[in-house]
Protein backbone atom coordinates (compact mmCIF):
# COMPACT_ATOMS: atom_id res chain seq x y z
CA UNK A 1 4.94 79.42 12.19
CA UNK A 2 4.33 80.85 9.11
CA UNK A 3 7.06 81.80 6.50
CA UNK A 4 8.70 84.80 5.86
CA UNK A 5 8.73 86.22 2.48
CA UNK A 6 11.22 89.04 1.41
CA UNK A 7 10.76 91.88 -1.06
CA UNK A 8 12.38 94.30 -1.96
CA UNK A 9 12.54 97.23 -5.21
CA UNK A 10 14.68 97.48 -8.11
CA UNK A 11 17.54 99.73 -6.53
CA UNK A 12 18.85 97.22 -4.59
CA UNK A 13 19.66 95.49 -8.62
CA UNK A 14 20.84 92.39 -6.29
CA UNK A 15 21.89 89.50 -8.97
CA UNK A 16 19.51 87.21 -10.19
CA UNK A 17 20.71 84.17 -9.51
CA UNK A 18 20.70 85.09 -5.61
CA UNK A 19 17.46 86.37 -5.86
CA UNK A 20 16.18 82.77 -7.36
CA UNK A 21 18.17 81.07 -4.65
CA UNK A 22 16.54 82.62 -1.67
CA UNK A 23 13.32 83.51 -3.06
CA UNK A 24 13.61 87.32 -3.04
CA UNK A 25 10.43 89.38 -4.79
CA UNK A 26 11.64 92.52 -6.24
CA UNK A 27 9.28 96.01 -6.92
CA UNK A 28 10.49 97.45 -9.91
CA UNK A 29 10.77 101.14 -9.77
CA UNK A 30 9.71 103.23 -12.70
CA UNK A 31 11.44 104.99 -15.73
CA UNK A 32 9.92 107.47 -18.10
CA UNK A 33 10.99 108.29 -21.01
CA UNK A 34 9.49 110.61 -23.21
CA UNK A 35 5.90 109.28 -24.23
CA UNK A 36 7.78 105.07 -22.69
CA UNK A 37 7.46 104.04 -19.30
CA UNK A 38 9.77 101.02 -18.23
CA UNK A 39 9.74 99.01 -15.43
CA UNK A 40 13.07 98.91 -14.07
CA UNK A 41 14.99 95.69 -14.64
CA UNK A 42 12.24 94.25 -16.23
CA UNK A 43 11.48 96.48 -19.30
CA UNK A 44 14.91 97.38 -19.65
CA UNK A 45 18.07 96.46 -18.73
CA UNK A 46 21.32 98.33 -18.18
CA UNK A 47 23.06 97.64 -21.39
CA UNK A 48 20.12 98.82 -23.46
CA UNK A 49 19.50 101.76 -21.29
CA UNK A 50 23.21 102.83 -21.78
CA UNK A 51 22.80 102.56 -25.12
CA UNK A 52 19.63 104.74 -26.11
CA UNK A 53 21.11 107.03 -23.25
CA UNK A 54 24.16 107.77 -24.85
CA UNK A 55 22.25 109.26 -27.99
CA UNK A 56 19.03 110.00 -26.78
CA UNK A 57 17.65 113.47 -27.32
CA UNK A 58 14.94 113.63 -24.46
CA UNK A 59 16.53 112.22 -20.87
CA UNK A 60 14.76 109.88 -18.68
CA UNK A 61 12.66 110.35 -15.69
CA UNK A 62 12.19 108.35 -12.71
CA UNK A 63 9.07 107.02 -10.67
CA UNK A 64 8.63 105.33 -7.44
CA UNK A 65 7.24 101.58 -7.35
CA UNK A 66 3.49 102.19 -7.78
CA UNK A 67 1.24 101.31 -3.97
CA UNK A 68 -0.63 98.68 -6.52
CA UNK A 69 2.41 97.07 -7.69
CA UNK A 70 2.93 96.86 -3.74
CA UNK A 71 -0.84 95.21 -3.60
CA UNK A 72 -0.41 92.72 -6.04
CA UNK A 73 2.60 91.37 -4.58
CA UNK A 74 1.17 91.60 -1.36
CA UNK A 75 -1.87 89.57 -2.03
CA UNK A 76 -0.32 87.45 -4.04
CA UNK A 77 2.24 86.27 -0.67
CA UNK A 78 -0.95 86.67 1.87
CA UNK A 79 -2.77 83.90 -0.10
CA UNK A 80 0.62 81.82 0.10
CA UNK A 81 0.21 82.28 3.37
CA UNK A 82 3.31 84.24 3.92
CA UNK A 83 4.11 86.95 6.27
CA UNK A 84 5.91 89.68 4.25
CA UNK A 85 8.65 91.71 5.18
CA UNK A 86 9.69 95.04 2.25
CA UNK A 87 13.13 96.29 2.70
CA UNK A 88 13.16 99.54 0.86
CA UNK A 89 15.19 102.29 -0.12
CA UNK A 90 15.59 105.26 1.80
CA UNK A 91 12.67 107.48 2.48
CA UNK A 92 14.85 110.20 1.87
CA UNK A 93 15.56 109.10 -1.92
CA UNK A 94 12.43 107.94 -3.21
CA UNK A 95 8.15 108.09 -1.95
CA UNK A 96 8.66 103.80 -2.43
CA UNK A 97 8.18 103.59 1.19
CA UNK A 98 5.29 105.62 1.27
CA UNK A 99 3.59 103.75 -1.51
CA UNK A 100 4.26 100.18 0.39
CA UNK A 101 2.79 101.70 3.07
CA UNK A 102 -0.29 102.50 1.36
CA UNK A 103 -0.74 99.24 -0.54
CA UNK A 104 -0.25 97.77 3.20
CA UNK A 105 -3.37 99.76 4.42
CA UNK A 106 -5.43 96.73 2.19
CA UNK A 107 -3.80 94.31 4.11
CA UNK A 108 -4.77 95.35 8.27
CA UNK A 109 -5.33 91.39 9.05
CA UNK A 110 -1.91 90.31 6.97
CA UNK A 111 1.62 90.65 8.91
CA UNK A 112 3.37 93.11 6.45
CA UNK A 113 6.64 94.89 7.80
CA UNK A 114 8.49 97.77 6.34
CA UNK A 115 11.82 98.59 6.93
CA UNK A 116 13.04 101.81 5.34
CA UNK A 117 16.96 100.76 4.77
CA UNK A 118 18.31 104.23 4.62
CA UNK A 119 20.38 103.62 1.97
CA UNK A 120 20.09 102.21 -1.86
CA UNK A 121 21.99 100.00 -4.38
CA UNK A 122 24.22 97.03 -2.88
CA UNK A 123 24.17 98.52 0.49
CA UNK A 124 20.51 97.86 0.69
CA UNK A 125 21.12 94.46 -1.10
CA UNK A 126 23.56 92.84 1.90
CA UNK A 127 20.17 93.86 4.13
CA UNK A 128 18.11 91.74 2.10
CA UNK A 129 20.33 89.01 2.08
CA UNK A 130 20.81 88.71 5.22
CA UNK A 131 17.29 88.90 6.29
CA UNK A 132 16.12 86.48 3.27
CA UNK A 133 19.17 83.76 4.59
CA UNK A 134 17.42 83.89 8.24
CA UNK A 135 14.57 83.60 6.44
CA UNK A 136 15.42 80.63 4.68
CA UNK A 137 16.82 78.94 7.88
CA UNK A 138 13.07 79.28 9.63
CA UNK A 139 13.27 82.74 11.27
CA UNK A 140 9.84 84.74 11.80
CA UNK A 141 8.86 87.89 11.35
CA UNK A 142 10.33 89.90 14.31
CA UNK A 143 13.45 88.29 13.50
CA UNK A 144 13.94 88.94 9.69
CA UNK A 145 13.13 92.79 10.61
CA UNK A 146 15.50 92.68 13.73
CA UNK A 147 17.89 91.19 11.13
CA UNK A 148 17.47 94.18 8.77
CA UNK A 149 17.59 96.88 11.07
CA UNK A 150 20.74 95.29 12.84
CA UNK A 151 22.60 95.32 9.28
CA UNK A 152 21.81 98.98 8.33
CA UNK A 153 24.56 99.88 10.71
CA UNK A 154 26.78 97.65 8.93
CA UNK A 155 26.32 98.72 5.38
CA UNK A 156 27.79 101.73 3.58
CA UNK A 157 28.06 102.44 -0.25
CA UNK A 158 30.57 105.11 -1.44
CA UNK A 159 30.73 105.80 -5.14
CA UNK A 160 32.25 108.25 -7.52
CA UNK A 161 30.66 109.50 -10.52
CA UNK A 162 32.22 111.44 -13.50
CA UNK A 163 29.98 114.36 -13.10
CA UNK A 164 27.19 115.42 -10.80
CA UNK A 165 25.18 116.86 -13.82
CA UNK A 166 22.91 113.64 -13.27
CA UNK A 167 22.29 113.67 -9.39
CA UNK A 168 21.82 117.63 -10.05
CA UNK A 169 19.38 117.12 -12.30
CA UNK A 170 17.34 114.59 -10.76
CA UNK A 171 17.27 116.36 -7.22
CA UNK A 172 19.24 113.84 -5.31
CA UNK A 173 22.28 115.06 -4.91
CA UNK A 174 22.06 116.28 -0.98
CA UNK A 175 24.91 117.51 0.76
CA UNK A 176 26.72 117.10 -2.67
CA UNK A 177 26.06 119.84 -3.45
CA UNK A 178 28.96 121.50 -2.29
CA UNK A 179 30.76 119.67 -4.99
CA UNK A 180 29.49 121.60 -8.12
CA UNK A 181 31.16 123.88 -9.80
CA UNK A 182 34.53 122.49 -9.65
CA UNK A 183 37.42 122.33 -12.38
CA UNK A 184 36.92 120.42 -15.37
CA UNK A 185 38.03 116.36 -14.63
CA UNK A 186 38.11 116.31 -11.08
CA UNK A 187 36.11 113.37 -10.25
CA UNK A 188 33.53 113.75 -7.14
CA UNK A 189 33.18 111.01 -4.29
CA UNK A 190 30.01 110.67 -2.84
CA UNK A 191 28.46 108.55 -0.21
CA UNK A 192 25.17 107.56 1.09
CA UNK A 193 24.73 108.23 4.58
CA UNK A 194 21.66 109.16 6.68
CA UNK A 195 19.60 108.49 4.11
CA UNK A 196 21.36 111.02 1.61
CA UNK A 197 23.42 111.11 -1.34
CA UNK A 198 26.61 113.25 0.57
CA UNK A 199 29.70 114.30 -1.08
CA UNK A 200 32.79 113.32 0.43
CA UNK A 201 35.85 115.18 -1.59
CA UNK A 202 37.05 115.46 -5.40
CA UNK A 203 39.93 113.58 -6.98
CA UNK A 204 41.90 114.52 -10.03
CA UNK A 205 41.79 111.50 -12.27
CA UNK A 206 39.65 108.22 -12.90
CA UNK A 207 42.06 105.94 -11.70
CA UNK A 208 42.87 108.22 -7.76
CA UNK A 209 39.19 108.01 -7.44
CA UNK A 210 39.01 104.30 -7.83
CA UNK A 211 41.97 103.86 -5.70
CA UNK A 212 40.17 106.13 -3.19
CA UNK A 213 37.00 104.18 -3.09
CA UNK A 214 39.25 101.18 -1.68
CA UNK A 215 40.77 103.43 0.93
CA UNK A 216 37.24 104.63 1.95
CA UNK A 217 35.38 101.51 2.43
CA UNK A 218 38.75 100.12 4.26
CA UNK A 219 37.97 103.35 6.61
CA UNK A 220 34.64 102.38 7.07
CA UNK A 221 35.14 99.02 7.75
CA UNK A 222 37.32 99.91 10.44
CA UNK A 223 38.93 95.68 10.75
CA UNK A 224 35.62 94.63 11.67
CA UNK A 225 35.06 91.27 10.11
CA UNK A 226 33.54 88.94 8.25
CA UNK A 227 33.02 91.04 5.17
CA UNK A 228 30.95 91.11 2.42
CA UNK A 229 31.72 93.05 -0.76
CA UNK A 230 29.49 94.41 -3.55
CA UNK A 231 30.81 96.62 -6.81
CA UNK A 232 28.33 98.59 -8.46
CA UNK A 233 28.60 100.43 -11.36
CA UNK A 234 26.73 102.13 -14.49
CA UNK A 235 28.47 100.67 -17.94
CA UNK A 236 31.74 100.77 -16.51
CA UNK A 237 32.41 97.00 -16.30
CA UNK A 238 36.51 96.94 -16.37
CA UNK A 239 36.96 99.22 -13.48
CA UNK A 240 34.33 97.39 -11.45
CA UNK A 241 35.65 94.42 -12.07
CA UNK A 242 39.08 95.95 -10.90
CA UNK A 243 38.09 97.65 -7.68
CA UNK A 244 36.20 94.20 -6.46
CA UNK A 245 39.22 92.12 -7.21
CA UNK A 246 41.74 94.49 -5.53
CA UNK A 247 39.14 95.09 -2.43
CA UNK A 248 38.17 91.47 -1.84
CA UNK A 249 41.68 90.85 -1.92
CA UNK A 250 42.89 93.43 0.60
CA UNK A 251 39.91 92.89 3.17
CA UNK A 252 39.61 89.22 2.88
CA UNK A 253 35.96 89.16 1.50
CA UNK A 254 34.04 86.23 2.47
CA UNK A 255 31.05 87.17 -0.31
CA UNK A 256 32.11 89.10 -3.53
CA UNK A 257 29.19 90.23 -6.17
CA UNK A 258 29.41 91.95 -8.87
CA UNK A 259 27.01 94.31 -9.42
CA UNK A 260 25.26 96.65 -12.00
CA UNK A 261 23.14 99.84 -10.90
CA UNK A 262 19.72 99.78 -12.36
CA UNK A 263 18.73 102.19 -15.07
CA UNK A 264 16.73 103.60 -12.64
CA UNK A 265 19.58 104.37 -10.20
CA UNK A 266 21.74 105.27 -13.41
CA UNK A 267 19.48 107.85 -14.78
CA UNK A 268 20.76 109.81 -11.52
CA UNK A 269 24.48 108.92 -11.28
CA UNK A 270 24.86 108.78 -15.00
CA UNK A 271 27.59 106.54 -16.82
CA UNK A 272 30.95 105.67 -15.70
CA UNK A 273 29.88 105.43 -12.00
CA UNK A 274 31.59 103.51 -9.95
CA UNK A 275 31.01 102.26 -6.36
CA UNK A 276 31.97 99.84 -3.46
CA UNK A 277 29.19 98.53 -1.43
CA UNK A 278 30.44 97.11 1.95
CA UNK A 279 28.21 94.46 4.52
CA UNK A 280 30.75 94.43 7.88
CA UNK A 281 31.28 93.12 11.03
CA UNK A 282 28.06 90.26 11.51
């Protein structure tokens, strides 16, 4: 039986040191800037994207992982003798899927599966680690995807951002929309869900919306157990370390990471967002 390698793309931003420990290849989505293009997480990193973003005159762009990025990684696997399995972000919120599926159209004798997670950020990353730990412990193919598919109904990701000028601007901000145009300071909650960025309701300061995240994810979690817990957040690293401590605490995490978004999932929430990422119940 062959094994089972695991990619997936930049969104995900799942820590390194987990992805050297179970062998996880990552697709780095694209940034553009100006005349620059950057592969995400590999060309730049969140601290020095914060950085030039903060006084940067022209704002970024994004770009989904290129179909012969896909190819290249795929190749590289088939003559490993590997049988690949891509857990992406949603369909909905980038074409990455559709370019994997492309670069997979070179491959008709190679088993290459696709699993379009619905979801981005942390969320997605508890799919990949679960499917790359079976994978590690000998599962095959079918049973990495079954895996994957089985966690996307155990993942969520709710977030709140300081404005929605980014999401706006970038086109991704879904049924959020019904969130603009509200008083200066109030502080939007949003969730992905269905593939979607949705908005959820509006708090009035920083610190209710934190406190709010925690009261979200323990809704979603609903006491189903074991849990795993992921914070994510664009140069905000005080709260985020705040809201993982106080939520590992209060839901008896077995798995706690902290988490950055990439710059690529930052040039669309913008700075200061913060988010809980949840894996519950397997």
């Amino acid at each position: 039986m062959k094994k089972v390698a695991i990619i997936t793309d930049s969104t995900a931003y799942i820590p390194d040191e987990l992805l050297k420990k179970y062998s996880i290849q990552v697709a780095p989505q694209v940034l553009i800037w100006g005349n620059e293009t950057f592969l995400d997480g590999v060309d730049i990193l969140p601290n020095e994207f914060y950085t030039r973003l903060a006084s940067a005159k022209v704002m970024p762009s994004t770009s989904q992982v290129t179909p012969n990025y896909f190819k290249k990684q795929f190749q590289s696997l088939v003559e490993q003798d590997y049988d690949i399995l891509a857990i992406l972000i949603g369909n909905n919120l980038s074409g990455t899927i559709a370019s994997a599926i492309q670069a997979k159209e070179d491959f008709p004798d190679s088993s290459i599966e696709i699993v379009d997670s619905n979801t981005t950020a942390m969320a997605l990353g508890f799919m990949v680690l679960t499917s790359a730990r079976a994978a590690i412990d000998g599962a095959n193919l079918v049973d990495c995807k079954h895996i994957a598919e089985t966690s996307a109904n155990h993942v969520g990701v709710v977030f709140a951002v300081d404005t929605l000028e980014f999401l706006h601007r970038g086109g991704r901000i879904g049924g959020a929309q019904r969130l603009l145009g509200t008083a200066l300071k109030m502080k939007p909650i949003l969730e992905v869900t269905g593939g979607r960025v949705e908005g959820i309701e509006r708090v009035r300061t920083r610190s209710k919306s934190l406190n709010r995240l925690v009261e979200l994810v323990e809704e979603r979690i609903n006491g189903r157990s074991p849990v795993h817990l992921a914070t994510l957040h664009a140069n905000s690293y005080e709260d985020a370390h705040m809201i993982l401590d106080t939520s590992s605490e209060k839901f008896n995490a077995i798995e706690s990471i902290f988490s950055e978004v990439s710059p690529v999932i930052g040039t669309h929430a913008g700075p200061g967002t913060v988010g809980l990422a949840f894996l519950a119940g397997i």
